[in-house]
PDB file of N, CA and C in Angstrom:
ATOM      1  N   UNK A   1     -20.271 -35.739  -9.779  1.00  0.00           N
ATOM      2  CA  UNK A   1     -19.520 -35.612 -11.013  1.00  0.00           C
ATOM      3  C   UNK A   1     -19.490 -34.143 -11.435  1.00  0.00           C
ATOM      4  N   UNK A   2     -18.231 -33.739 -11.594  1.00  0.00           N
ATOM      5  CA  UNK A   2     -18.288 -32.367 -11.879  1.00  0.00           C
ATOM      6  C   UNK A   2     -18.605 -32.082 -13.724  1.00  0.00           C
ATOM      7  N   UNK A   3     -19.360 -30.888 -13.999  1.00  0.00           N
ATOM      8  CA  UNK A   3     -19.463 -31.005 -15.010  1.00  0.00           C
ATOM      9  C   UNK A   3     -18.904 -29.977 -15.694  1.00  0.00           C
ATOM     10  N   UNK A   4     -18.869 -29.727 -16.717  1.00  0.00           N
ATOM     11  CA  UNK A   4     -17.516 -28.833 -17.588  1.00  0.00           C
ATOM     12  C   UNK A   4     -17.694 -27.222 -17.384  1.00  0.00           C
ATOM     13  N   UNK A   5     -18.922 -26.978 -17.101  1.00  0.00           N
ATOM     14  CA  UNK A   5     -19.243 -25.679 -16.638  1.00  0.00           C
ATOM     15  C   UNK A   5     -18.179 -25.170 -14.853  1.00  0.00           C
ATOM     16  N   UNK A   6     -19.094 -26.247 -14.381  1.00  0.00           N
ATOM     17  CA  UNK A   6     -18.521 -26.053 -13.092  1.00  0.00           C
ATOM     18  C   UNK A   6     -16.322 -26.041 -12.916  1.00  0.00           C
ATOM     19  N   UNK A   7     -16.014 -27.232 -13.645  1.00  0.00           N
ATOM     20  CA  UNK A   7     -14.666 -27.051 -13.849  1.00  0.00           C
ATOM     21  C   UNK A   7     -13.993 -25.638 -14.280  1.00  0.00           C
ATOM     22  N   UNK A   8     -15.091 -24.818 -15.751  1.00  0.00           N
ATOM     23  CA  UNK A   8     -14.352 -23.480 -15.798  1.00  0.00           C
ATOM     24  C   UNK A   8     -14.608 -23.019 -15.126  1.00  0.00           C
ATOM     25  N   UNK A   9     -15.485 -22.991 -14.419  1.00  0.00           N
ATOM     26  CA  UNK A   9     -15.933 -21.888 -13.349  1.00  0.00           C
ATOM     27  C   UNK A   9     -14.442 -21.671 -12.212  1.00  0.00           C
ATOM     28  N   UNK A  10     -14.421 -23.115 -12.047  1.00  0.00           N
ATOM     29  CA  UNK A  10     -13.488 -23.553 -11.025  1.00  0.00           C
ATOM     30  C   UNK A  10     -11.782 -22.947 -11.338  1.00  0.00           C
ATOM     31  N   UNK A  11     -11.668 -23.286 -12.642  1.00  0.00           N
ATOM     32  CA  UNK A  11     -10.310 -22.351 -13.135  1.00  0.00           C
ATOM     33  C   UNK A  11     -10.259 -21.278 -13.495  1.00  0.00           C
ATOM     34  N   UNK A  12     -11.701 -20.182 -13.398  1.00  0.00           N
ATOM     35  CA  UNK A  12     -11.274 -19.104 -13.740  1.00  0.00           C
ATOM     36  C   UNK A  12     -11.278 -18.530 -12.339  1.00  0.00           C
ATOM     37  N   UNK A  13     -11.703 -19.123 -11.191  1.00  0.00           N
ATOM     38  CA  UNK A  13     -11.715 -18.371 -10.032  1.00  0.00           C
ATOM     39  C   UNK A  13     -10.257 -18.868  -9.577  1.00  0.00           C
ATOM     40  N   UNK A  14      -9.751 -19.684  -9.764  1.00  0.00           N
ATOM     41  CA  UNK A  14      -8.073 -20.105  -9.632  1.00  0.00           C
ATOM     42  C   UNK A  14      -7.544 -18.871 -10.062  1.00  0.00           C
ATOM     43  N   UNK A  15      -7.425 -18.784 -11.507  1.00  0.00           N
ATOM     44  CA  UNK A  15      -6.568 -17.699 -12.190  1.00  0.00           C
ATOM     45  C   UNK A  15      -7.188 -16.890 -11.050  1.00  0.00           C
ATOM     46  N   UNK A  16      -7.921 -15.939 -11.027  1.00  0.00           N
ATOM     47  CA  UNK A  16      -8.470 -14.842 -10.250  1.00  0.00           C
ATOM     48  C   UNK A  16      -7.536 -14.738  -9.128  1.00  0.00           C
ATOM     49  N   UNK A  17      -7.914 -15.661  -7.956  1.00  0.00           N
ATOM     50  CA  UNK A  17      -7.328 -15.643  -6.829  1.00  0.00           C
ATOM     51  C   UNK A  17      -5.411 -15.550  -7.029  1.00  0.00           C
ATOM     52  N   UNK A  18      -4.941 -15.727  -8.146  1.00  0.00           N
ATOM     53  CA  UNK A  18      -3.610 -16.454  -7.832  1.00  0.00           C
ATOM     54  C   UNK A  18      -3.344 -14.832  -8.972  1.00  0.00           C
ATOM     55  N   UNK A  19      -3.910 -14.027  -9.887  1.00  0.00           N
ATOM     56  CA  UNK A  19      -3.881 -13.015 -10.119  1.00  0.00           C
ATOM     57  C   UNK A  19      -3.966 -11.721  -8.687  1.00  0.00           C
ATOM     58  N   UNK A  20      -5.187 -11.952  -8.319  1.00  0.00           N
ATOM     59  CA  UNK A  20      -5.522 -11.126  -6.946  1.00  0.00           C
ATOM     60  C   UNK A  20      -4.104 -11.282  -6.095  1.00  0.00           C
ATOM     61  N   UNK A  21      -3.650 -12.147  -6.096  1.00  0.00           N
ATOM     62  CA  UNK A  21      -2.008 -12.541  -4.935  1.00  0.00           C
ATOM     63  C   UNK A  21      -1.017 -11.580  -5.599  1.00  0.00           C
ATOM     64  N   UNK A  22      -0.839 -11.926  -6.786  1.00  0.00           N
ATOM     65  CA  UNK A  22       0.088 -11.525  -7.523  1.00  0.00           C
ATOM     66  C   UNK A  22       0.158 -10.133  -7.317  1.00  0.00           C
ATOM     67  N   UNK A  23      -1.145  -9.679  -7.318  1.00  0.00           N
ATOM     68  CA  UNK A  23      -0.901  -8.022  -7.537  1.00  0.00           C
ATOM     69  C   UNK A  23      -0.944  -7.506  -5.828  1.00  0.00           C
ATOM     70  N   UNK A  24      -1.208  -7.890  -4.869  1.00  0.00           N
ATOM     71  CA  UNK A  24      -0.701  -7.472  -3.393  1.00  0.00           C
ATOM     72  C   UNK A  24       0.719  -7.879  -3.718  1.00  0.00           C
ATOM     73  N   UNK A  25       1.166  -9.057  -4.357  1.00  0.00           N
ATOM     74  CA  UNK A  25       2.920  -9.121  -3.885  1.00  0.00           C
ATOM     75  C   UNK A  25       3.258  -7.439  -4.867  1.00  0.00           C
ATOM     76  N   UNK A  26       2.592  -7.622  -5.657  1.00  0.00           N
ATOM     77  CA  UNK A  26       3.132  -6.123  -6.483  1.00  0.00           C
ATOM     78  C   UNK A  26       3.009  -5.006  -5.725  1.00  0.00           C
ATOM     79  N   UNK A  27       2.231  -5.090  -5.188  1.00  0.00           N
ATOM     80  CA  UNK A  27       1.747  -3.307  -4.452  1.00  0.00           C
ATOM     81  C   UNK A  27       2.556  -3.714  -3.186  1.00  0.00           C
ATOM     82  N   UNK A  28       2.576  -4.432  -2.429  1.00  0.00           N
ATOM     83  CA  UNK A  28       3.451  -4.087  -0.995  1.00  0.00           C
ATOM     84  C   UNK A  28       4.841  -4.178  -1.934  1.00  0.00           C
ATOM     85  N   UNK A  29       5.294  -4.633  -2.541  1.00  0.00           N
ATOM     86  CA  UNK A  29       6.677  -4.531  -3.435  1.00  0.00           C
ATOM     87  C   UNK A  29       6.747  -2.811  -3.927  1.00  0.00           C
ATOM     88  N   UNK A  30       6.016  -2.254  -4.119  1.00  0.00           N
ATOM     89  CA  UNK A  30       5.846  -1.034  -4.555  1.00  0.00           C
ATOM     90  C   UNK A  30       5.640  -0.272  -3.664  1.00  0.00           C
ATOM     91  N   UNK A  31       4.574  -0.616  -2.460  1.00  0.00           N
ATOM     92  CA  UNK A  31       5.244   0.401  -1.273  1.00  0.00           C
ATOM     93  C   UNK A  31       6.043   0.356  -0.248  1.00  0.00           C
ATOM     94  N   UNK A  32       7.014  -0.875  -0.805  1.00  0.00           N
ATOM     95  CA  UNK A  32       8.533  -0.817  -0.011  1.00  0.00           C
ATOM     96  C   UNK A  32       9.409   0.098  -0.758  1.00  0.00           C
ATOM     97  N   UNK A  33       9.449   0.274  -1.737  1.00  0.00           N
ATOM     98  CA  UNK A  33       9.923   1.160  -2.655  1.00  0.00           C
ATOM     99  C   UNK A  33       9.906   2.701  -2.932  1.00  0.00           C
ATOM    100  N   UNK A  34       8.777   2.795  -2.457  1.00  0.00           N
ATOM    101  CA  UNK A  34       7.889   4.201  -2.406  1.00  0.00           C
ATOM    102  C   UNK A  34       8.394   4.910  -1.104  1.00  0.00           C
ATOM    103  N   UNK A  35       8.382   3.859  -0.051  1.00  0.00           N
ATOM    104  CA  UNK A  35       8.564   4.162   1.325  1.00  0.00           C
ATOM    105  C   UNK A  35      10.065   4.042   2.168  1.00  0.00           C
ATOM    106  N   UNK A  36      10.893   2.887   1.421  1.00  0.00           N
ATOM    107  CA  UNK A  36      12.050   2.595   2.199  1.00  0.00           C
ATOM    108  C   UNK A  36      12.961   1.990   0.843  1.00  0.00           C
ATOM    109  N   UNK A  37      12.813   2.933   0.033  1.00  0.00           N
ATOM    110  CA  UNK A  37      13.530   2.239  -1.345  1.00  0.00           C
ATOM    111  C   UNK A  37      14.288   1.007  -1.084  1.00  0.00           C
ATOM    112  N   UNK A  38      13.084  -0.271  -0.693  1.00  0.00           N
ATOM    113  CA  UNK A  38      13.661  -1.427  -0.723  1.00  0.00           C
ATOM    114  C   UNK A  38      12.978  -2.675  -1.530  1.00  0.00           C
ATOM    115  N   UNK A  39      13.495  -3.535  -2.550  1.00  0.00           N
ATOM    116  CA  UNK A  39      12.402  -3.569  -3.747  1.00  0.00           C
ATOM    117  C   UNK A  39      13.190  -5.237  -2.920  1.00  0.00           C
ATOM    118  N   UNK A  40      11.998  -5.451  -2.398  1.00  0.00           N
ATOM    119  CA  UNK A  40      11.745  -7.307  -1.861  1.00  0.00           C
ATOM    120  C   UNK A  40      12.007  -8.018  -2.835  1.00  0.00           C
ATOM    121  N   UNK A  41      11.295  -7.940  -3.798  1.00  0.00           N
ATOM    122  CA  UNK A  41      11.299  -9.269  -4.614  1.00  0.00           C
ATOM    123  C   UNK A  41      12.881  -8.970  -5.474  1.00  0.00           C
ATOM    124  N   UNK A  42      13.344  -8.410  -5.575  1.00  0.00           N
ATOM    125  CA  UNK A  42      15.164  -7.790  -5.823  1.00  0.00           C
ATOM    126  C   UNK A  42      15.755  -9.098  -5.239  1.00  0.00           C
ATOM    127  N   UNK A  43      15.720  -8.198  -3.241  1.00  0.00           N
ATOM    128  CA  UNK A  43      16.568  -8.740  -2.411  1.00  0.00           C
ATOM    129  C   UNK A  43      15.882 -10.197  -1.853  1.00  0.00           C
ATOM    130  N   UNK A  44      15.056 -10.665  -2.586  1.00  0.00           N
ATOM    131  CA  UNK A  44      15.078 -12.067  -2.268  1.00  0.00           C
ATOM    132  C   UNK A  44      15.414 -13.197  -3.334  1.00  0.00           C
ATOM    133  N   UNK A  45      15.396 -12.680  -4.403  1.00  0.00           N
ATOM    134  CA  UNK A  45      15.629 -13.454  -6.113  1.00  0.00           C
ATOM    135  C   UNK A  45      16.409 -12.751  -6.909  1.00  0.00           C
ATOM    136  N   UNK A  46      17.056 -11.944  -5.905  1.00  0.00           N
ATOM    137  CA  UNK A  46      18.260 -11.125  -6.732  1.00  0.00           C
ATOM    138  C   UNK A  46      17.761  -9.909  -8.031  1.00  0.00           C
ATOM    139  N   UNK A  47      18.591  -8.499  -7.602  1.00  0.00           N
ATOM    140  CA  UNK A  47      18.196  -7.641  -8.818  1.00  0.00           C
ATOM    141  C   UNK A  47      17.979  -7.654  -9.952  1.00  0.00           C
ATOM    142  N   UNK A  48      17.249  -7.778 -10.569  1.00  0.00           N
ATOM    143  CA  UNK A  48      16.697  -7.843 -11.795  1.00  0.00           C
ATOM    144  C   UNK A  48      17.759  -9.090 -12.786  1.00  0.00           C
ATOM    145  N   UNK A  49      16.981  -9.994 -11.613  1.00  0.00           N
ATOM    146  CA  UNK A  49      17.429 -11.965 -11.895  1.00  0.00           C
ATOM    147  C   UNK A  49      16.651 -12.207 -13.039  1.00  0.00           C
ATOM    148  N   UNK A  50      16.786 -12.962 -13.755  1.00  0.00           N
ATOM    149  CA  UNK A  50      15.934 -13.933 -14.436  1.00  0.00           C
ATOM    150  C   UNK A  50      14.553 -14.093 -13.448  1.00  0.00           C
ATOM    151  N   UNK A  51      14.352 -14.632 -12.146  1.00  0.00           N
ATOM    152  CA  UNK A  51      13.461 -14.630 -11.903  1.00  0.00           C
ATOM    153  C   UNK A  51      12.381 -13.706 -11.035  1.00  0.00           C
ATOM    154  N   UNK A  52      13.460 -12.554 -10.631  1.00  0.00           N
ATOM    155  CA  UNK A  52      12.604 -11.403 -10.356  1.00  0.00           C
ATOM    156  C   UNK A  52      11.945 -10.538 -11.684  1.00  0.00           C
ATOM    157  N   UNK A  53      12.783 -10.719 -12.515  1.00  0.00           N
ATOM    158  CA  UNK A  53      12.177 -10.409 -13.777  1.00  0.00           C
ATOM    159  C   UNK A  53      11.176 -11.367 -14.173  1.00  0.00           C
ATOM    160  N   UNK A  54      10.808 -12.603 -13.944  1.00  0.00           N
ATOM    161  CA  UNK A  54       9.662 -13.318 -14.129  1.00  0.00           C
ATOM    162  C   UNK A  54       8.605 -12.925 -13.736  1.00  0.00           C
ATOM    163  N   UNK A  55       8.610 -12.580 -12.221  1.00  0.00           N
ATOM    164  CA  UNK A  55       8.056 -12.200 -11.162  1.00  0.00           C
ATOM    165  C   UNK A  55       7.174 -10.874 -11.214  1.00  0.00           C
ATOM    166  N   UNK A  56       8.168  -9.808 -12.196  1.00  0.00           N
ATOM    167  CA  UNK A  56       7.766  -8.568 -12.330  1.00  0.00           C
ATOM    168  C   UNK A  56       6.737  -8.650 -13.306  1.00  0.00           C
ATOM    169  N   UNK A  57       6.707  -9.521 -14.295  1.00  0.00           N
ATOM    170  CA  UNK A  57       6.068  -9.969 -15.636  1.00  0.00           C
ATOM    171  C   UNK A  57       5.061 -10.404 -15.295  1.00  0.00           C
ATOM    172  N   UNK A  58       4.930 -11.268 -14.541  1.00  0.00           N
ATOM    173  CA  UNK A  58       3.521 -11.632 -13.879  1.00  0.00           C
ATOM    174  C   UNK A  58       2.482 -11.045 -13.144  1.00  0.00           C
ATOM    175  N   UNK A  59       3.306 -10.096 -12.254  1.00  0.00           N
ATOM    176  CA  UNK A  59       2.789  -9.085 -11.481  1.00  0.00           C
ATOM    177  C   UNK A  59       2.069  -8.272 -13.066  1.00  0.00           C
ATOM    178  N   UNK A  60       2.642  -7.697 -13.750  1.00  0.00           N
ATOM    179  CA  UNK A  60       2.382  -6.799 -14.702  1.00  0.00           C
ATOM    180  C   UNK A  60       1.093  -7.676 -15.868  1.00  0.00           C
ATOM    181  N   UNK A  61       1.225  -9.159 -15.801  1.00  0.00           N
ATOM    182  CA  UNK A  61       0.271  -9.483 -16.651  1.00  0.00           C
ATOM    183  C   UNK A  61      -0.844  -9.848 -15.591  1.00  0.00           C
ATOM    184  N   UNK A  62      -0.632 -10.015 -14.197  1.00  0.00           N
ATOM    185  CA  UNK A  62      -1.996 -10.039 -13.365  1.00  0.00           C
ATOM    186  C   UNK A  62      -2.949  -8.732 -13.653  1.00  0.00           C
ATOM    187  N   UNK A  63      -2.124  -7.951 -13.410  1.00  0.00           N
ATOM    188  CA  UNK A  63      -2.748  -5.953 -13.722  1.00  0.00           C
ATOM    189  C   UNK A  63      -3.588  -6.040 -14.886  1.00  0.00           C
ATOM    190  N   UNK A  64      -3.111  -6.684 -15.820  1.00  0.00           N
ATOM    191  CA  UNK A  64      -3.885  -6.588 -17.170  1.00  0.00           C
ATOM    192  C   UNK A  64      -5.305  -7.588 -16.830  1.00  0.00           C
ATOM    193  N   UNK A  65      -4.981  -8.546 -16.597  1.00  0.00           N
ATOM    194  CA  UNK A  65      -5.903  -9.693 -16.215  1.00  0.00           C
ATOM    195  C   UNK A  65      -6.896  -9.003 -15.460  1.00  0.00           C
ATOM    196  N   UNK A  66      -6.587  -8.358 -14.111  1.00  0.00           N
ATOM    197  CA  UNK A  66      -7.402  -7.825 -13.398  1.00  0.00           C
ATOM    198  C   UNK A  66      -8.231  -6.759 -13.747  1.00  0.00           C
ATOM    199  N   UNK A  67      -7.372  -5.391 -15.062  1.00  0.00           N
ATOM    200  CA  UNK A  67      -8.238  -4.563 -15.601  1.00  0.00           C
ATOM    201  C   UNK A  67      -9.163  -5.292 -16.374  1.00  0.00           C
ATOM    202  N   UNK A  68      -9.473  -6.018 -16.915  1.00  0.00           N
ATOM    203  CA  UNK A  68     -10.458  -6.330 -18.129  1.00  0.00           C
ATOM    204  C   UNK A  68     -11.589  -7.237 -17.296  1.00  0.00           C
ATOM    205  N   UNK A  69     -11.125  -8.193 -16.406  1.00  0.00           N
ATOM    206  CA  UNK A  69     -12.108  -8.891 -15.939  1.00  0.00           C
ATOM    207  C   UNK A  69     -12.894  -8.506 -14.495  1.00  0.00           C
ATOM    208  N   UNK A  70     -12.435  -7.407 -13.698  1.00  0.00           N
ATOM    209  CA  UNK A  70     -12.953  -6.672 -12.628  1.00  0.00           C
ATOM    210  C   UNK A  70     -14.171  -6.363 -13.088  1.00  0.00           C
ATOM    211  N   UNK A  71     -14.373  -5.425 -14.239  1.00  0.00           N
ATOM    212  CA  UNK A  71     -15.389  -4.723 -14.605  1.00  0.00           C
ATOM    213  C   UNK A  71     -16.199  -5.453 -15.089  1.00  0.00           C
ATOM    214  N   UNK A  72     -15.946  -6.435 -15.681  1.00  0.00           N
ATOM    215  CA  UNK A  72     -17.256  -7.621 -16.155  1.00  0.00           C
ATOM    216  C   UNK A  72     -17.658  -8.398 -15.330  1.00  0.00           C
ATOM    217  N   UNK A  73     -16.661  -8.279 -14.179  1.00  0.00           N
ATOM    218  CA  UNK A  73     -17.522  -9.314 -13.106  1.00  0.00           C
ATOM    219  C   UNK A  73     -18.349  -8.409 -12.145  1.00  0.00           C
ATOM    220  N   UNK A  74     -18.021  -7.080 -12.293  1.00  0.00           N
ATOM    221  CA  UNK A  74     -19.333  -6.121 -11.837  1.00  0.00           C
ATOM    222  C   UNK A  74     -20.353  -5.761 -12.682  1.00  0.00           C
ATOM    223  N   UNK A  75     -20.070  -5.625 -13.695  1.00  0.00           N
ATOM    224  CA  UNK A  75     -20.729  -5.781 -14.897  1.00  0.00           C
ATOM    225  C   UNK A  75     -22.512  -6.935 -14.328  1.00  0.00           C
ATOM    226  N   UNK A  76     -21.520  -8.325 -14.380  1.00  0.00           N
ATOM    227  CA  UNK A  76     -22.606  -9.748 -13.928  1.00  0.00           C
ATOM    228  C   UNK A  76     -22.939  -9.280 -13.021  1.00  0.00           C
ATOM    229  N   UNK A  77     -22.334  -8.705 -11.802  1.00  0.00           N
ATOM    230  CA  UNK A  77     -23.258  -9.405 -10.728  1.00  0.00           C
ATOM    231  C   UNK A  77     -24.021  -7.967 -10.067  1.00  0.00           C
ATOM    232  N   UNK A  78     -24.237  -6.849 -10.526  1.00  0.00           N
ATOM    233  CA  UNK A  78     -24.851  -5.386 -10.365  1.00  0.00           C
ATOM    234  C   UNK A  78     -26.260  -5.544 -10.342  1.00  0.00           C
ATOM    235  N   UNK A  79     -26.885  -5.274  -9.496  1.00  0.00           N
ATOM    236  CA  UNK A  79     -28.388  -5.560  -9.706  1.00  0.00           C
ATOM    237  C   UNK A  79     -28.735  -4.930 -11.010  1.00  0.00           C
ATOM    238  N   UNK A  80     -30.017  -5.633 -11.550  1.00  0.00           N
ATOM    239  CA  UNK A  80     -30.853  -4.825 -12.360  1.00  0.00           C
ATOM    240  C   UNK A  80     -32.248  -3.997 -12.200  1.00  0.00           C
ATOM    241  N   UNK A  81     -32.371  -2.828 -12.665  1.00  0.00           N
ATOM    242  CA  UNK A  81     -33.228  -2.031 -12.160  1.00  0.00           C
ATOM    243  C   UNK A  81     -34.367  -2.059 -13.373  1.00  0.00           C
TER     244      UNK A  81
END
């Protein structure tokens, strides 16, 4: 029986992982751009679509997600001296 601890545990490492994705689709999206001015998520959901614009939004709220909670999860798990 799972218990309510273990469940958040379980959805915050979800968010994490599916944040962590988000921001590689961002960065190889960014160094197609950088490198062969060719912006993927454009030419697959159309230029600045409704849903490449979703896409970009997410990417941009993973970044945030990832600044604040990186450092606290080094924060936890850093030995203590």
């Amino acid at each position: 029986m799972a218990t309510v601890a273990n469940t958040a545990r379980r959805s915050t490492v979800t968010v994490a992982w599916i944040a962590f994705w988000l921001l590689v689709v961002g960065g190889l999206n960014w160094g197609l751009v950088g490198v062969f001015d060719f912006d993927l998520v454009g030419a697959i959901l159309g230029r600045m679509s409704p849903a490449s614009r979703v896409v970009y939004a997410l990417v941009g709220l993973a970044a945030i997600y990832c600044a604040f909670t990186i450092p606290a999860i080094r924060r936890r798990s850093a030995p203590e001296f």
